[in-house]
N, C-alpha and C. Protein backbone atom coordinates (compact mmCIF):
# COMPACT_ATOMS: atom_id res chain seq x y z
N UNK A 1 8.29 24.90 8.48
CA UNK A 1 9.25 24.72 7.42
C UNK A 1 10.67 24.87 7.94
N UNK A 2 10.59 25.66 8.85
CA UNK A 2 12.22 25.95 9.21
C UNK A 2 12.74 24.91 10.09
N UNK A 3 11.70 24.28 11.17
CA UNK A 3 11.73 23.06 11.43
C UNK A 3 12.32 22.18 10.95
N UNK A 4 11.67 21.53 9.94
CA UNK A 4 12.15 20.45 9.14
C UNK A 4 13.63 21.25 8.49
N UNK A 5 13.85 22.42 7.95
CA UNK A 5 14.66 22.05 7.14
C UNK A 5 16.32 22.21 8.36
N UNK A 6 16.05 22.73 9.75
CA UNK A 6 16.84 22.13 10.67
C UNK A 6 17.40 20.92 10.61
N UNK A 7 15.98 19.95 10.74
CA UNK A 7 16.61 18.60 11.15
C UNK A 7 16.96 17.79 9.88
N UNK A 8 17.16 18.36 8.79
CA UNK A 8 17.87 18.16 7.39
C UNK A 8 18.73 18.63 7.48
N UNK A 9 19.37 19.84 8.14
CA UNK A 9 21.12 20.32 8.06
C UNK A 9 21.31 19.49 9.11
N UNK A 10 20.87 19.40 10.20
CA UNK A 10 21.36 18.93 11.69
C UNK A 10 22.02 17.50 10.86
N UNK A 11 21.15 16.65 10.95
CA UNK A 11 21.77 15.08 11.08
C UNK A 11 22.35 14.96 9.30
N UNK A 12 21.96 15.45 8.56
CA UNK A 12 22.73 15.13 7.53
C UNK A 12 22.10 13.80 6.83
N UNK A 13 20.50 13.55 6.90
CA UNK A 13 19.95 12.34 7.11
C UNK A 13 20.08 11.76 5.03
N UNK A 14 19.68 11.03 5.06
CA UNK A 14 19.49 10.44 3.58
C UNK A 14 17.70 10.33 3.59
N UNK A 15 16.72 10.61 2.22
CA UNK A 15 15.72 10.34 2.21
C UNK A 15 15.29 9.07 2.90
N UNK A 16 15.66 7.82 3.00
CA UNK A 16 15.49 6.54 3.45
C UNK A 16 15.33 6.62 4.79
N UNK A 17 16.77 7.18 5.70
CA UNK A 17 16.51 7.52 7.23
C UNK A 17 15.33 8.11 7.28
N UNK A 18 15.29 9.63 6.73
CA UNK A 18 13.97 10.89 7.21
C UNK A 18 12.37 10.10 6.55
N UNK A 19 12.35 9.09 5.77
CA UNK A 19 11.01 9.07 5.84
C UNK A 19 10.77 7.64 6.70
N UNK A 20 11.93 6.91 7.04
CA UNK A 20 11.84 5.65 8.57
C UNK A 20 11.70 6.73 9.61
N UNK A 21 12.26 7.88 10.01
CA UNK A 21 12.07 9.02 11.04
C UNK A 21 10.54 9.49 11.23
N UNK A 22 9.94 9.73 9.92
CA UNK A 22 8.52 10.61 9.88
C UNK A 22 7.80 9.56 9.89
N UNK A 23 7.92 8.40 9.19
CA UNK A 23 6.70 6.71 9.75
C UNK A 23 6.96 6.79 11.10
N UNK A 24 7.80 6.56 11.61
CA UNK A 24 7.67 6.37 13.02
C UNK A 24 7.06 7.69 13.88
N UNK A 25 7.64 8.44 13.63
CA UNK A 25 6.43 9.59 14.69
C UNK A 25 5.33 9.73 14.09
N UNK A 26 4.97 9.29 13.20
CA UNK A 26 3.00 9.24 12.68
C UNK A 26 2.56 8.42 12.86
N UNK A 27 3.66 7.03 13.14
CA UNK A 27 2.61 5.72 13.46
C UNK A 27 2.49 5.75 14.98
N UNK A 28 3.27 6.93 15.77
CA UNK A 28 3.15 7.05 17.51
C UNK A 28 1.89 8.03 17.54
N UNK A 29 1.78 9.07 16.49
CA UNK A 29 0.85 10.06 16.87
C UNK A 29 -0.73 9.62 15.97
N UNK A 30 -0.78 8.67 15.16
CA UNK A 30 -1.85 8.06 14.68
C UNK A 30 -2.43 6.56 14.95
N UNK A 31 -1.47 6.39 16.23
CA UNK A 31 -1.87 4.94 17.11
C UNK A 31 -3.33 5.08 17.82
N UNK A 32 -4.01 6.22 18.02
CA UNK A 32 -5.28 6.00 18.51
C UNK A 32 -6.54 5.94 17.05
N UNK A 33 -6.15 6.24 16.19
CA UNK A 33 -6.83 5.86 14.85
C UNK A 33 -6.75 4.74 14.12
N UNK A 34 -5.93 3.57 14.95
CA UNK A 34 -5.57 2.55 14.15
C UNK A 34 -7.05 1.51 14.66
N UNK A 35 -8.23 1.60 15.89
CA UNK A 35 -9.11 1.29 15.75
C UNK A 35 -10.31 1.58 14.82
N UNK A 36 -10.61 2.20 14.17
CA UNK A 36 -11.26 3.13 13.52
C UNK A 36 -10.69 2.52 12.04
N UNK A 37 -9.59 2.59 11.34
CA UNK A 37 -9.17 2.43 10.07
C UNK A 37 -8.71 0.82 9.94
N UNK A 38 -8.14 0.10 9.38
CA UNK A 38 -8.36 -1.17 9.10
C UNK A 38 -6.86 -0.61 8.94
N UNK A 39 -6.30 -2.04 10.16
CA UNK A 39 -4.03 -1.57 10.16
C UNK A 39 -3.65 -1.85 9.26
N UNK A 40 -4.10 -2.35 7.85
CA UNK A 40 -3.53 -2.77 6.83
C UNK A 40 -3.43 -1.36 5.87
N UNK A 41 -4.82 -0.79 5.53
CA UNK A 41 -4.88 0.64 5.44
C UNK A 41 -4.31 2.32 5.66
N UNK A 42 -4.37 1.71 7.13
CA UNK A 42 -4.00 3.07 8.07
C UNK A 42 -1.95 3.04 7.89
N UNK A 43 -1.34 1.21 7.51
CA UNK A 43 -0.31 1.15 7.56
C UNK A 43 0.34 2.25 5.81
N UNK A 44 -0.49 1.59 5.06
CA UNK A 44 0.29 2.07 3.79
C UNK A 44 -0.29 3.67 3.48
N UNK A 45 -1.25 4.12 4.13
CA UNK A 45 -1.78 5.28 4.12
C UNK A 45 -0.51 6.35 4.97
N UNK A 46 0.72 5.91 6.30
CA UNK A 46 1.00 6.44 6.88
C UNK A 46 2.27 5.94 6.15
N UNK A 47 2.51 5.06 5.03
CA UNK A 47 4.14 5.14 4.20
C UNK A 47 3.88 6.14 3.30
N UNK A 48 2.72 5.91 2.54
CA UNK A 48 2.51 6.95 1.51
C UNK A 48 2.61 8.56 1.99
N UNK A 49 2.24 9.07 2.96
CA UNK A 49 2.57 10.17 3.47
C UNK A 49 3.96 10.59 3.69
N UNK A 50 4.70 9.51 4.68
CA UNK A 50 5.93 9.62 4.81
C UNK A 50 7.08 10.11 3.51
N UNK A 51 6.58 9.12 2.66
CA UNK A 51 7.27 9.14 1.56
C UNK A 51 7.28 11.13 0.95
N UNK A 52 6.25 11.09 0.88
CA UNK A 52 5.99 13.00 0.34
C UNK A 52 6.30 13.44 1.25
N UNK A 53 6.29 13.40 2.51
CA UNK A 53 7.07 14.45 3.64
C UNK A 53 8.80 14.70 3.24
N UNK A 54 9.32 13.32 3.33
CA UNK A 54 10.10 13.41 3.07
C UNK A 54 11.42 13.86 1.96
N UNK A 55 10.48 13.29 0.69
CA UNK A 55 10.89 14.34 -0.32
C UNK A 55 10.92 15.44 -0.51
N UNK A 56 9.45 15.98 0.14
CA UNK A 56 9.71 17.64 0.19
C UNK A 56 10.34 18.33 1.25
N UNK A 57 11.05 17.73 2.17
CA UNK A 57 12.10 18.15 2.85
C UNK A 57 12.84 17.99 2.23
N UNK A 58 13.33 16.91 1.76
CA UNK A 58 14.80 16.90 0.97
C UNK A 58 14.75 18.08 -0.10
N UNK A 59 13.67 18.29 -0.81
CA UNK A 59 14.17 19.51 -1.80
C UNK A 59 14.28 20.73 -1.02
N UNK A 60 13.26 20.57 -0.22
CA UNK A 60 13.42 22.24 0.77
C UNK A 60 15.02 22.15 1.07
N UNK A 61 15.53 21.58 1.58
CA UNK A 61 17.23 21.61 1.89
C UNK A 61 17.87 21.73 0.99
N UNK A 62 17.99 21.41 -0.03
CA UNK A 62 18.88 21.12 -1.31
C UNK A 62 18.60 22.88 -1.97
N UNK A 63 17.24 23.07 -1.84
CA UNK A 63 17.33 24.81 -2.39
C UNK A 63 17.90 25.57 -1.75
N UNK A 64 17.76 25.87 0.05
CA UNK A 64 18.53 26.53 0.70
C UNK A 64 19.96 26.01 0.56
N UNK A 65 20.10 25.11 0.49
CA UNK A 65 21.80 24.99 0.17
C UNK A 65 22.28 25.33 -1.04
N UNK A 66 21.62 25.33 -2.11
CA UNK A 66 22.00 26.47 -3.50
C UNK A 66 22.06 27.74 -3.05
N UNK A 67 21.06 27.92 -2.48
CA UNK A 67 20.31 29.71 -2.26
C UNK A 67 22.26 30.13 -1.49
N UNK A 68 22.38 28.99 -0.85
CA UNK A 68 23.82 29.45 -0.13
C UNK A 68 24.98 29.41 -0.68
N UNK A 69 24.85 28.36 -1.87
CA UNK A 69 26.52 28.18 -2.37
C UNK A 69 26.49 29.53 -3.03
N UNK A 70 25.12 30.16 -4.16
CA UNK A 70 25.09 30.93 -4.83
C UNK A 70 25.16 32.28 -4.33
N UNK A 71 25.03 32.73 -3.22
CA UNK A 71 24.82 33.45 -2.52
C UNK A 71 26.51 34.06 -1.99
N UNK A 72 27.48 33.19 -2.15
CA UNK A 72 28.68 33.11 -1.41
C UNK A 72 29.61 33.60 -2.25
């Protein structure tokens, strides 16, 4: 968690960048499963994920950055 919510302060990304960011390192780290699953499948199976990764980073950031304005 602290991970991700790094590379959400770091680059300053927009949901659109961070879930083109998280497709691409799942379609590098789920390239040996693309024999096995049908690429049409395995493709919208690895947006649909992206998509929820990414949102729930974006809220994870957006709370710590309350937790901080409020905090101040």
């Amino acid at each position: 968690m602290e991970q991700t919510e790094k590379v959400a302060k770091k680059s300053k990304l927009s949901k659109k960048t961070l879930r083109k960011e998280i497709y691409q390192k799942l379609q590098g780290v789920l390239s040996d499963y693309q024999k096995e699953v049908t690429n049409k499948k395995l493709l919208s199976l690895m947006k649909s994920a992206s998509k929820l990764l990414s949102r729930d980073i974006a809220r994870a950031a957006k709370k710590t950055k309350q937790k901080k304005v409020k905090a101040a």
